[in-house]
Structures are given as C-alpha cells and as structure tokens.
Protein backbone atom coordinates (compact mmCIF):
# COMPACT_ATOMS: atom_id res chain seq x y z
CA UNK A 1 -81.27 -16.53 -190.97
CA UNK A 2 -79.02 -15.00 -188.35
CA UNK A 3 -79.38 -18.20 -186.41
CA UNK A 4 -78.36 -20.59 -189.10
CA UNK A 5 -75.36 -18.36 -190.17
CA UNK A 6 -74.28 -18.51 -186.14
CA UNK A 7 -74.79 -22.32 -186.35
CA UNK A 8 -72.22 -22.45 -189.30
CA UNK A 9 -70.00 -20.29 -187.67
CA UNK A 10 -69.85 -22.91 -184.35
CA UNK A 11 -69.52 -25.58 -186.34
CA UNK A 12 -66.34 -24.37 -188.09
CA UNK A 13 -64.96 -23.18 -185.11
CA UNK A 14 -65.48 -25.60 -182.50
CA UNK A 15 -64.23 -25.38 -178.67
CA UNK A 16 -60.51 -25.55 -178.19
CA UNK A 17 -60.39 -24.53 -174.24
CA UNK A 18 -59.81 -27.96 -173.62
CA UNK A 19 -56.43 -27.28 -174.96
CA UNK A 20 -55.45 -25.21 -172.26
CA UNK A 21 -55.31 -27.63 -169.22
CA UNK A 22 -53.78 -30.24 -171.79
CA UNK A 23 -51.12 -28.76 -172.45
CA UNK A 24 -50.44 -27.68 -169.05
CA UNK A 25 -50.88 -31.25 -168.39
CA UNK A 26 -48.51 -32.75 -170.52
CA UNK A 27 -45.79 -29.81 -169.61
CA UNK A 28 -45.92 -30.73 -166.18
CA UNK A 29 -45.86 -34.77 -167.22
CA UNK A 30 -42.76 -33.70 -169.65
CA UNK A 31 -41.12 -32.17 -166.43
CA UNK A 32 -41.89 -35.13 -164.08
CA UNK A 33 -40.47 -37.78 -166.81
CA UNK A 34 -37.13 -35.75 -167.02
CA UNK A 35 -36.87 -35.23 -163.15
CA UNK A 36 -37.31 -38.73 -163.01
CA UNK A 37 -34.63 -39.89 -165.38
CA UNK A 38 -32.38 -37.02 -163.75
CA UNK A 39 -32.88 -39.05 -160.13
CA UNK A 40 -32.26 -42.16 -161.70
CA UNK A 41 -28.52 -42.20 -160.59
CA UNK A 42 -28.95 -40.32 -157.67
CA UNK A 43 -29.18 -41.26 -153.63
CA UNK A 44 -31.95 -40.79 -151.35
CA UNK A 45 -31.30 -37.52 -149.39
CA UNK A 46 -31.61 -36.02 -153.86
CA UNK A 47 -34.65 -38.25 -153.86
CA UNK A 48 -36.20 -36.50 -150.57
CA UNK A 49 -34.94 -32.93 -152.29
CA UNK A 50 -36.61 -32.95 -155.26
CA UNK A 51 -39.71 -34.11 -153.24
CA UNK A 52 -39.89 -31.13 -151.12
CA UNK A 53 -39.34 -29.17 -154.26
CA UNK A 54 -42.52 -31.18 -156.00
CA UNK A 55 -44.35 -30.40 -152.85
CA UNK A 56 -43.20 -26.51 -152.89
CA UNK A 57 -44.58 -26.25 -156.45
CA UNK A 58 -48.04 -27.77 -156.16
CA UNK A 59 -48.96 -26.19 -152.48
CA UNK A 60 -47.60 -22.92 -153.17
CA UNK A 61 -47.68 -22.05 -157.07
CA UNK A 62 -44.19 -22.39 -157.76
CA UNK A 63 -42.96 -23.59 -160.80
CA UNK A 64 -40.59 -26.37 -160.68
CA UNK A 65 -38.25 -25.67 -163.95
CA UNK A 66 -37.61 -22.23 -162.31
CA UNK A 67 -33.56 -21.71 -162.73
CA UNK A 68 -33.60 -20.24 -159.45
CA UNK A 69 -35.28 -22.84 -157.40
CA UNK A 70 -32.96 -26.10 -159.19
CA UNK A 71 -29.64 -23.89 -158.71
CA UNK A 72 -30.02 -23.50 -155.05
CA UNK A 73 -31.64 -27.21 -154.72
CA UNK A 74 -28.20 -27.88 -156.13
CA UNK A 75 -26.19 -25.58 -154.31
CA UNK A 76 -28.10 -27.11 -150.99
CA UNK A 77 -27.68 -30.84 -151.67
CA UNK A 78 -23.81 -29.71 -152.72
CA UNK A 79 -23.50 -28.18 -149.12
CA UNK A 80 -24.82 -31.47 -147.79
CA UNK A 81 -22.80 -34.28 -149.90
CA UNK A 82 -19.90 -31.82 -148.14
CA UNK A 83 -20.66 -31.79 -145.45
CA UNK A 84 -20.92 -35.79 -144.83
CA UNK A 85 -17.58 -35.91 -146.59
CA UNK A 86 -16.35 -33.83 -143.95
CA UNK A 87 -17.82 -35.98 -141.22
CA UNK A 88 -16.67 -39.02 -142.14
CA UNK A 89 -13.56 -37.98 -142.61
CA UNK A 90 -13.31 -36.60 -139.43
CA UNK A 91 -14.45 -39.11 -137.91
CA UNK A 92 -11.42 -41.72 -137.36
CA UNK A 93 -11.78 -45.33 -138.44
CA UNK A 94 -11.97 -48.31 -136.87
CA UNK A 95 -8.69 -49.35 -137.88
CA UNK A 96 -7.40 -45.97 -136.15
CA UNK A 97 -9.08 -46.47 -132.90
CA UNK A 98 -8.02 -50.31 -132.43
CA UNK A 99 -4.01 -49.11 -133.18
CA UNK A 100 -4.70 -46.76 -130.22
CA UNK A 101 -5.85 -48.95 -128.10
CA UNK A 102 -2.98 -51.61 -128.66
CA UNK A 103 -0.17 -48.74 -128.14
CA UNK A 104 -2.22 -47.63 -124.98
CA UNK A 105 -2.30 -51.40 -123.90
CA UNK A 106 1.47 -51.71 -124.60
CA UNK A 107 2.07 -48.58 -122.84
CA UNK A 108 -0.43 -49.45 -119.62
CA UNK A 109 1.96 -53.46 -119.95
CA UNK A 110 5.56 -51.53 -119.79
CA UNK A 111 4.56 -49.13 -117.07
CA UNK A 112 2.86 -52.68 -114.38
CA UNK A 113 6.39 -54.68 -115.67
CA UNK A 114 8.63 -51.66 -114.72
CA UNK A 115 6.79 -51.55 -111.24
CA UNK A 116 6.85 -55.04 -111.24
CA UNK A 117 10.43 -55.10 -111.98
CA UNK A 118 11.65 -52.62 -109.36
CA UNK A 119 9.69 -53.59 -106.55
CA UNK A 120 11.04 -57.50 -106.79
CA UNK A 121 7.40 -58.77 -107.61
CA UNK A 122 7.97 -60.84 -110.74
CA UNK A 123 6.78 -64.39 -108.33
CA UNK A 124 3.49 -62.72 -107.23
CA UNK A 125 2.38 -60.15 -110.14
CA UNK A 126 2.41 -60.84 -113.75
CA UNK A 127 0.75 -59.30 -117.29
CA UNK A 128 -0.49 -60.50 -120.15
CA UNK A 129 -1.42 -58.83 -122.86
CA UNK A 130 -3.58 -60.90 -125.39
CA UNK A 131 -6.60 -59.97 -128.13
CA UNK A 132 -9.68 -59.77 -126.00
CA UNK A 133 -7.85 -57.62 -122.83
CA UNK A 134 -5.14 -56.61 -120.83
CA UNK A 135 -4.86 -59.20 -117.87
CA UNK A 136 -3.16 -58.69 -114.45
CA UNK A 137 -2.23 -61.95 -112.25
CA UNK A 138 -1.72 -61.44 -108.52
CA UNK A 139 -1.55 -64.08 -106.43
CA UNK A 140 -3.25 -64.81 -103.10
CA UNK A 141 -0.28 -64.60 -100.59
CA UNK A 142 0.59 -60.91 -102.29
CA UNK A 143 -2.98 -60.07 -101.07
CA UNK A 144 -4.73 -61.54 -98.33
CA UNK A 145 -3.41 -63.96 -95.03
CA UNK A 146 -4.86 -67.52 -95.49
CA UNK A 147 -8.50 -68.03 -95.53
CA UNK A 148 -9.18 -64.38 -95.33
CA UNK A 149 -10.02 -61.62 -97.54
CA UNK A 150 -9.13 -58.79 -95.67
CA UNK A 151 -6.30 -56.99 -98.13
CA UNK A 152 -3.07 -56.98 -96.42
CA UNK A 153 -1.58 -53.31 -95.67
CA UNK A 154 1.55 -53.44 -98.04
CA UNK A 155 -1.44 -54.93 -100.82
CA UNK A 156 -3.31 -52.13 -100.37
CA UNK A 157 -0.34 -49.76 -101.56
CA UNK A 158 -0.02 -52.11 -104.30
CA UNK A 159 -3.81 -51.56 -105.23
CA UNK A 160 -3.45 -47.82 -104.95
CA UNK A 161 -0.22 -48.22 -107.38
CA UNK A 162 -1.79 -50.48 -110.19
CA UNK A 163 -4.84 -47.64 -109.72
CA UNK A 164 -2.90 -45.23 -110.19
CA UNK A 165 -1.12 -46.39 -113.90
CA UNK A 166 -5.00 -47.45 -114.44
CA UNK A 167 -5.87 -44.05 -113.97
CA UNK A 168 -4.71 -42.26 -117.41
CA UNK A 169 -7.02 -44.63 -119.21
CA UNK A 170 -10.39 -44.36 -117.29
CA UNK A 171 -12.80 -45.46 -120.17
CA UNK A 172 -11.88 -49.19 -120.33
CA UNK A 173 -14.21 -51.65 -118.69
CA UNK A 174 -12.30 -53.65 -115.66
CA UNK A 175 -13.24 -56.97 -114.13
CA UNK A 176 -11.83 -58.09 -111.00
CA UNK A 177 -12.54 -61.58 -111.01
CA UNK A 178 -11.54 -64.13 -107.72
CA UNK A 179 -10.00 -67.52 -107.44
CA UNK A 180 -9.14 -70.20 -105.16
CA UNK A 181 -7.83 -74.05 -105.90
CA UNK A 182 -10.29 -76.98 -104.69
CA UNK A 183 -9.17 -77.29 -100.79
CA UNK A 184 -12.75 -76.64 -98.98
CA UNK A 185 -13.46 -74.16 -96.54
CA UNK A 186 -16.15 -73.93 -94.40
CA UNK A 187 -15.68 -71.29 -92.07
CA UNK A 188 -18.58 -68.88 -90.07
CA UNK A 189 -17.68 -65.86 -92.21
CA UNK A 190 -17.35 -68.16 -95.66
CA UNK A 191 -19.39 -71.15 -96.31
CA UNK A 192 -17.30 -72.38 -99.30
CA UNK A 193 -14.86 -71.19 -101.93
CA UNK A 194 -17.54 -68.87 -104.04
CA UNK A 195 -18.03 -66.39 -101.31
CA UNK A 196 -14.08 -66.87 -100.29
CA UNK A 197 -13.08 -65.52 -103.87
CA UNK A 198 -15.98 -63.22 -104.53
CA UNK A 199 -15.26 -61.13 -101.74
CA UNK A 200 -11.58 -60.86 -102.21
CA UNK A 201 -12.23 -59.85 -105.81
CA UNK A 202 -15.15 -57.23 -104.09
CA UNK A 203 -12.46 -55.71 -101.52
CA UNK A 204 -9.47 -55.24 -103.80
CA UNK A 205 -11.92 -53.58 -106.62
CA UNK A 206 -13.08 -51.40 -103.37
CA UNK A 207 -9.42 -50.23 -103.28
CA UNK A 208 -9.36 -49.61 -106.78
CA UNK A 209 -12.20 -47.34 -106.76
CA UNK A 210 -10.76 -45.39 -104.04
CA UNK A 211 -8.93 -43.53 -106.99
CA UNK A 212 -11.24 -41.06 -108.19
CA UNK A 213 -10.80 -40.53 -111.63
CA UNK A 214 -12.36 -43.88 -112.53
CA UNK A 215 -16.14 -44.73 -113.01
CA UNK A 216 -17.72 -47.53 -110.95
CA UNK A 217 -20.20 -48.53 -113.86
CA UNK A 218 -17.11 -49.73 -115.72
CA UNK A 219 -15.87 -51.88 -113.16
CA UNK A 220 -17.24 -55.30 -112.07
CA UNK A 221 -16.20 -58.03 -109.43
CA UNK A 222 -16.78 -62.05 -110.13
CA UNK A 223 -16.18 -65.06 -107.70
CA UNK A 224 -14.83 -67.76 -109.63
CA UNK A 225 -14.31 -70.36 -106.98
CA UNK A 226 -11.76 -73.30 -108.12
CA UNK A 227 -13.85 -73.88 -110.53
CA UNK A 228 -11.11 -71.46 -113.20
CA UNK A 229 -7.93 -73.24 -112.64
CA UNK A 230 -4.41 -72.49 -114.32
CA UNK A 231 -2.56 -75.13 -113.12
CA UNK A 232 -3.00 -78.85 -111.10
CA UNK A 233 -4.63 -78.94 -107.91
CA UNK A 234 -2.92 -82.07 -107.12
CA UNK A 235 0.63 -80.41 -105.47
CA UNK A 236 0.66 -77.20 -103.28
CA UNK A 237 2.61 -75.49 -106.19
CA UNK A 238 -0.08 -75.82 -108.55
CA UNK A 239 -2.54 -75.08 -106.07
CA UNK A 240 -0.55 -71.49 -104.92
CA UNK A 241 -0.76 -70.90 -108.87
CA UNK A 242 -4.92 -71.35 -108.85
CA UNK A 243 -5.53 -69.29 -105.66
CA UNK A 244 -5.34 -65.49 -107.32
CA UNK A 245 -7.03 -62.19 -108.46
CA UNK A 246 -7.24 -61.34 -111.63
CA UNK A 247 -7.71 -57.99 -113.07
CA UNK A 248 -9.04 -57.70 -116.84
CA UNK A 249 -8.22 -54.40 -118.69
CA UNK A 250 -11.20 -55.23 -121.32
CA UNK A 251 -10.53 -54.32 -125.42
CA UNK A 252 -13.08 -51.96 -127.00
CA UNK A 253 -11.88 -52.39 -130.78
CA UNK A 254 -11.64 -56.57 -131.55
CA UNK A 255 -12.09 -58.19 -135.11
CA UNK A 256 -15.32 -60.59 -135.30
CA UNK A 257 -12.67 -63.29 -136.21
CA UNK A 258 -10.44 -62.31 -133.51
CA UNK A 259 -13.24 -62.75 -131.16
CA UNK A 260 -14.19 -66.54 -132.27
CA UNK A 261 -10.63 -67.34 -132.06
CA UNK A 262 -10.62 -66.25 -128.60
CA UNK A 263 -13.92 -68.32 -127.35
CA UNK A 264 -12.50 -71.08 -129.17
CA UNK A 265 -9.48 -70.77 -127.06
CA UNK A 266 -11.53 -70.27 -123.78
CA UNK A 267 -13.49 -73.25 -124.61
CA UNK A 268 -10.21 -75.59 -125.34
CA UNK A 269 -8.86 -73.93 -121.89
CA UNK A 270 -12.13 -75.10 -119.95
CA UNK A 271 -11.82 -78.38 -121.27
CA UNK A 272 -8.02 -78.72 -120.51
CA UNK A 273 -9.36 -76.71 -116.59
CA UNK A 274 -11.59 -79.73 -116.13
CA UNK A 275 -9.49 -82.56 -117.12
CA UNK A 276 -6.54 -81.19 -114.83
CA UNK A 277 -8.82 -80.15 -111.74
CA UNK A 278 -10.05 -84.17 -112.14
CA UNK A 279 -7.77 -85.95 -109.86
C-alpha cells in the first residue's frame, strides 16, 4: 500500500531539476543576445574587449553582468579611445610635414642664390626648385679641367660650401648625377663618356661627404653620359650647357598626382632630349 501511495506521490510531483541548468542557460543566452546588440555599433578593439571579458567569465567563474567588471571594461576601453585621440593628434599630418619641407626647400634655394650671388657665379651655378626636388646645376668648367675629373681646388671650396648649407637638413636623400654632351672620348683612364661623367659625379659626392653631419646611405652618384641633354649638341654653347653635375635635393612629402605630372613631364623632356641630341 505504501508503495502505491509513493507511486502517486511521483507522479504528481514529477522531476523539475532540469529546470535548473535551463534557466541558467537561457540567462546566459539573454546576456549574450544583449552584449551582442550592445557591440553592434561598436569597433573592433570593443569587439576584442568584451571577448576577453567572455573568456574571463567562462575560465574563471566570473559573472559577466557583474557592475564591477563592465564599469572598468568601460573605464579601460575609455582610456584607450583617449589615448589614440591623443596620438593622432600628436602626430602631425601630412599636409603639415609637406609645408615644412617646401619652407625648408625655399630656405636651403635663398641661402645657394645668396652664395651664388656674392661670389659672381650666376654663369656656372644655378637652382631650381620644382615638385619632385631641389636641383643644383654646376657646370663642367666650374669643376673639373677638360677631359678630367679631378675637382679643381677653388671647386672643392665650392663643394665644402654647398655642404655646408646642405648640412642643417641631413635627412633628405641626394643624388649627384654626371653629364657630358656627345663629343667622344676615348682616353686610357676613360673609355667613353659613361665612366667620364660617373666619376665626376663619384668625386664631387666624395667632397660632399667629407662634411660629417650627413649620412652616406642617403646619398647616391649616377653617370648619365650625353645621353640627358638640356640643350643642342650641335654648337659649343649648347654643348658647355650639357656637360654638368647635377645635385638633386630629393622631396619626401609629394601628392600621387603631383608625381604623374612630373613623369609625364620627364617623359615629354626625354622625347624633346632625343629629338635635339639627333643631328
């Protein structure tokens, strides 16, 4: 009788331990669906927060509604949205940096024309300023004696002078590039016009470099041959013109439409080189 009476009892009473975990279950399921929604409109470093904070709670016990745990998950990703503010606004823009560099330019142009200017070399030095560098023009009979590369004494001070406004802005990249117009030379120490004009451009960097404050990594030296003419090979004027050294005060900061207008210029120039080297 006792049995049957137990029996009854069970059978109004049935099992609700399932209950337990099922409601734990849907709590945690509530809490995921409204963390969810919350990082809806949020960026990735929140996104990466709140999953350290889901991976805190399961490994470790803690629970993830607790009011302590969100405030300082706020407070932290506060700190950090600060803290990028703070970089990027310290850091200047590019529009900053390129206004620099053109009043450094201008500065590093007034300083070589005042030289220029009261040392009577306006026929053998000039400048240039334009949007992909700074360029210096020397030409041959300022430097070297005919057919030679050795840098003449009085060129050498001028090397050490143009170093020396160079110096106060050490982090620009320099080329030193050589040229000569289309006579031939054949000679023991140069076999044509390439070695003529990559040497000269290799001994008057040399002189450069004798200044200490710059960086040889930023400094290069090319041998152009006659193949880079400014002007008509065809009189000795135009030749005198062609036979140079060029130094190139390279920009840093240059607009991607700047820079095609500038190969489209170089390529125009090579064009208008060949047809006026063609006799």
């Amino acid at each position: 009788m006792s049995k049957k009476h137990r029996r009854e009892e069970d059978d109004e009473h049935p099992d609700e331990s399932w209950l337990l975990p099922y409601s734990d279950l849907m709590t945690l399921l509530l809490a995921l669906f409204i963390v969810l929604y919350a990082a809806s409109s949020v960026n990735i470093s929140k996104l990466e927060e709140l999953s350290h904070a889901f991976d805190n709670a399961f490994s470790s016990g803690i629970n993830i509604l607790d009011k302590n745990a969100l405030i300082k998950a706020t407070d932290e990703q506060n700190k950090h949205q600060q803290q990028r503010h703070e970089d990027v606004g310290a850091r200047p823009n590019k529009e900053q940096l390129k206004q620099e560099e053109q009043e450094n330019l201008e500065n590093l142009k007034k300083k070589l024309d005042s030289y220029i200017k009261q040392n009577g070399l306006s026929t053998q030095l000039q400048t240039q300023l334009n949007q992909s560098q700074l360029l210096i023009t020397i030409r041959d009979n300022a430097l070297f004696p005919s057919g030679s590369a050795d840098v003449k004494p009085d060129a050498q001070k001028l090397a050490v002078a143009i170093g020396q406004m160079l110096q106060s802005y050490p982090d620009y990249e320099v080329i030193v590039s050589g040229h000569t117009d289309n006579e031939p030379i054949n000679t023991q120490e140069f076999a044509s016009n390439w070695e003529l004009s990559s040497k000269r451009a290799i001994n008057f960097m040399k002189i450069l470099l004798q200044n200490p404050a710059f960086d040889p990594k930023k400094f290069s030296a090319i041998g152009y041959g006659e193949y880079r003419p400014v002007d008509t090979n065809n009189t000795a004027e135009g030749r005198a013109k062609n036979r140079r050294v060029e130094v190139s005060i390279l920009r840093k900061y240059t607009d991607t439409a700047t820079d095609d207008t500038v190969l489209d210029a170089i390529a125009a120039q090579d064009q208008k080189d060949a047809s006026t080297a063609s006799p």
